[in-house]
C-alpha atoms as a PDB file:
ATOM      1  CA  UNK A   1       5.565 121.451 -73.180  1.00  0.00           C
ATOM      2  CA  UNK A   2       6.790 118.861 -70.859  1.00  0.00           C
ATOM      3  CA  UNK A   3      10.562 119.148 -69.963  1.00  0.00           C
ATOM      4  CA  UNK A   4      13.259 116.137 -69.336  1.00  0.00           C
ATOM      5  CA  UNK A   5      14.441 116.545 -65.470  1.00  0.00           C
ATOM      6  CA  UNK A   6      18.054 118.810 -65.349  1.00  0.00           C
ATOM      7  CA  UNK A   7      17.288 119.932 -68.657  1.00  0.00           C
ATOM      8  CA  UNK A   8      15.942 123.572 -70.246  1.00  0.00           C
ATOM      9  CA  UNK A   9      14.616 122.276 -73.590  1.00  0.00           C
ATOM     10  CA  UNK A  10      11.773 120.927 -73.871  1.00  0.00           C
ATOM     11  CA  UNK A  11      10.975 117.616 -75.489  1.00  0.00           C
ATOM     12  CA  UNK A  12       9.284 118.281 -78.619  1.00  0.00           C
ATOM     13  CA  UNK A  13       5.872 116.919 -78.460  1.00  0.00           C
ATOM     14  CA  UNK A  14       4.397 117.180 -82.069  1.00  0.00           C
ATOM     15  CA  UNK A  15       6.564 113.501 -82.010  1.00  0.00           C
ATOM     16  CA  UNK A  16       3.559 111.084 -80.522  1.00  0.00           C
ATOM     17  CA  UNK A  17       5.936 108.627 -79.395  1.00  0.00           C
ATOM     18  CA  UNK A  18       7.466 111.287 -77.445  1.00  0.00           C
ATOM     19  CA  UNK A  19       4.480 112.474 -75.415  1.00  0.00           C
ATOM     20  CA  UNK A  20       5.703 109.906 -72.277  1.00  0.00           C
ATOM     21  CA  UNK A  21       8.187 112.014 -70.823  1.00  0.00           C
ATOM     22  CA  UNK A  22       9.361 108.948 -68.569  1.00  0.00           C
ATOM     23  CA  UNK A  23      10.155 107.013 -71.753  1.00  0.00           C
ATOM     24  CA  UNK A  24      11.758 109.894 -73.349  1.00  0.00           C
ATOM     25  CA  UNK A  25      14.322 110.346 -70.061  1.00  0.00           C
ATOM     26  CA  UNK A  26      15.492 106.359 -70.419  1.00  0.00           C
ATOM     27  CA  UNK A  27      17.088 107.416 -73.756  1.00  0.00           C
ATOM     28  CA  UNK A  28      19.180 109.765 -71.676  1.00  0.00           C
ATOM     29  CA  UNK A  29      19.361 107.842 -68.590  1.00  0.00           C
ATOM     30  CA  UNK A  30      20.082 103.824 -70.284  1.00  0.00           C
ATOM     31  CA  UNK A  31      20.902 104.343 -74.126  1.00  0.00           C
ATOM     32  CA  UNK A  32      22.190 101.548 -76.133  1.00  0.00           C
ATOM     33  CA  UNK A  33      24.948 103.686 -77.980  1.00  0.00           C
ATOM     34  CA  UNK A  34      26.175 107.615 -77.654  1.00  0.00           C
ATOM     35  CA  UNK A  35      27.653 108.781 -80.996  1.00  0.00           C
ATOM     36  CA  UNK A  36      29.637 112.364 -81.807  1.00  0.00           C
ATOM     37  CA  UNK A  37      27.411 114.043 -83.916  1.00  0.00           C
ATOM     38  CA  UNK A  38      29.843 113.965 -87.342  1.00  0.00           C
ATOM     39  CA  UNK A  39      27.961 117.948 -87.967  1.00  0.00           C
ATOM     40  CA  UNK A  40      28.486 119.395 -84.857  1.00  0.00           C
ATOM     41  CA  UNK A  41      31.317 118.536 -82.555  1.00  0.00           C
ATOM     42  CA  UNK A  42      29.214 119.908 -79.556  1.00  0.00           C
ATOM     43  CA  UNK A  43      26.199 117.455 -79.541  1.00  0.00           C
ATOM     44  CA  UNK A  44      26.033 113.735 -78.447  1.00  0.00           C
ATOM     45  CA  UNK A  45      23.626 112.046 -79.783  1.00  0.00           C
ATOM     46  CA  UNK A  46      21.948 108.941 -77.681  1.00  0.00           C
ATOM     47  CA  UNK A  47      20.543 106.130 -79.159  1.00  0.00           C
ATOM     48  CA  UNK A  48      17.766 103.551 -78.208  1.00  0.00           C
ATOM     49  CA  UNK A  49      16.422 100.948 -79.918  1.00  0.00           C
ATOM     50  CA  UNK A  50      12.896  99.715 -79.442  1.00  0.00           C
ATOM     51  CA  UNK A  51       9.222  98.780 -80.452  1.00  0.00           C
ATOM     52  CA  UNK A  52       6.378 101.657 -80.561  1.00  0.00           C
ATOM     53  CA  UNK A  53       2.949 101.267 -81.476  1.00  0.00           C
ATOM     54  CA  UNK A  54       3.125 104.273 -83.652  1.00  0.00           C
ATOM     55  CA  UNK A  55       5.966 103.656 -85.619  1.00  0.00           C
ATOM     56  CA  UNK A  56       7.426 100.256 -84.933  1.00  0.00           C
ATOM     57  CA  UNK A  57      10.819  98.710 -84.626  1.00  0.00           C
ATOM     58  CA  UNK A  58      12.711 101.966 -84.571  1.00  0.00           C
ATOM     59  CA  UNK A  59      15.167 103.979 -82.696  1.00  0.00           C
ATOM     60  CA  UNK A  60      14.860 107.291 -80.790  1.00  0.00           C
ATOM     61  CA  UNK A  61      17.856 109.373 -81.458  1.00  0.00           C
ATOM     62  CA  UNK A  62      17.823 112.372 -78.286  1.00  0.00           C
ATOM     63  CA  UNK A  63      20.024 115.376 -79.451  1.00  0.00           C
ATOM     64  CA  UNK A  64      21.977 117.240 -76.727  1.00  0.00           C
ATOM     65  CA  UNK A  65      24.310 119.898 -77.216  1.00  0.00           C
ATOM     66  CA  UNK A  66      27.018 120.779 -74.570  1.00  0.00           C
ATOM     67  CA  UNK A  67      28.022 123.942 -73.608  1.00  0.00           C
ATOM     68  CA  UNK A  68      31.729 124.070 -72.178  1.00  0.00           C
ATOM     69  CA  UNK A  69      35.516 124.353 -72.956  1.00  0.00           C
ATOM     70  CA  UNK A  70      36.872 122.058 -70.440  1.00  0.00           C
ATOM     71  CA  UNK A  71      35.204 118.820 -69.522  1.00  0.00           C
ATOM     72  CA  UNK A  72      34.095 119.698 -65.856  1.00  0.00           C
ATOM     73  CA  UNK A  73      32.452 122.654 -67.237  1.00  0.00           C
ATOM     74  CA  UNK A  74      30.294 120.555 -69.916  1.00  0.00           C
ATOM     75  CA  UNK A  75      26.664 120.870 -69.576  1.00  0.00           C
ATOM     76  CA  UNK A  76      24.449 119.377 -71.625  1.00  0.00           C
ATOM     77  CA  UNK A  77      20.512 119.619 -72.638  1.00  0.00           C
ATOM     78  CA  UNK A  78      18.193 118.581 -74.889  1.00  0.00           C
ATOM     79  CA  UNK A  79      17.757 120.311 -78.549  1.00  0.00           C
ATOM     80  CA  UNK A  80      15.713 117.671 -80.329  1.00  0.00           C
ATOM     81  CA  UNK A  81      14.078 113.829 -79.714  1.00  0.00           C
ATOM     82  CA  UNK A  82      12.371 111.704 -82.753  1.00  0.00           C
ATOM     83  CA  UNK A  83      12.964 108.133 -84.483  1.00  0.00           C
ATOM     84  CA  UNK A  84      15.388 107.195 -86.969  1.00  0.00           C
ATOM     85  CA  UNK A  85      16.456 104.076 -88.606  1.00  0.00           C
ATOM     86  CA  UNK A  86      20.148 103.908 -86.115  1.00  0.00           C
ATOM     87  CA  UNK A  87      23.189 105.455 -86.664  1.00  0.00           C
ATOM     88  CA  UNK A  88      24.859 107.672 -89.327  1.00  0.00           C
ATOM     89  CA  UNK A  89      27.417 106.719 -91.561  1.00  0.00           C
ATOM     90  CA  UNK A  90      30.208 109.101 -89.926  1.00  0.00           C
ATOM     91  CA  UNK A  91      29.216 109.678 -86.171  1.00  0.00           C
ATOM     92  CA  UNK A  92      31.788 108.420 -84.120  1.00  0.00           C
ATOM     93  CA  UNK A  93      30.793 105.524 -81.527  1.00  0.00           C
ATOM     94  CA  UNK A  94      31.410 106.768 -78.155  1.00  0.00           C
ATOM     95  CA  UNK A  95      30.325 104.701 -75.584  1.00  0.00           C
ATOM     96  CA  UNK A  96      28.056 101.569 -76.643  1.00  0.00           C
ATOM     97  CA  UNK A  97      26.190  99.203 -73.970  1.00  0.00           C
ATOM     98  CA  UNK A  98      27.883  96.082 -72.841  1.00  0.00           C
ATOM     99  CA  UNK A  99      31.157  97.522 -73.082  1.00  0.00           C
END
């Protein structure tokens, strides 16, 4: 399975959509919105909205867990990648583009 560059997971590929690897990095790299995961305090969750053949208007939600007590020694990867319809009621806005 393909991997996302600095990461150790691999991007799950049984999710069509998912199958571009350079697409799959621009959720990372230039989301729209990063939420705290309102189940586990440890993930991020990045969000991008956009148009896919497969599914269409959607977004991808990209999963990554931290490892880390202290903020310099946070390191993140990727557990999980697939669409949703947005946010949860609950997750907590982090960082949202534009602002």
């Amino acid at each position: 399975m393909p991997k996302l560059k600095g990461t150790k997971q691999p991007v799950f590929t049984k999710h069509d959509f998912l199958k571009d690897l350079k697409k799959a990095s621009q959720r990372i790299e230039k989301p729209d919105s990063i939420h705290q995961c309102k189940d586990f305090k440890d993930r991020n969750l990045f969000y991008k909205r956009l148009v896919l053949p497969s599914v269409g208007d959607t977004y991808i939600r990209v999963v990554v867990k931290y490892r880390g007590k202290l903020l310099r020694d946070k390191r993140g990867y990727v557990i999980n990648a697939f669409s949703c319809n947005g946010p949860r009621k609950g997750e907590v806005l982090l960082w949202e583009k534009g602002n």
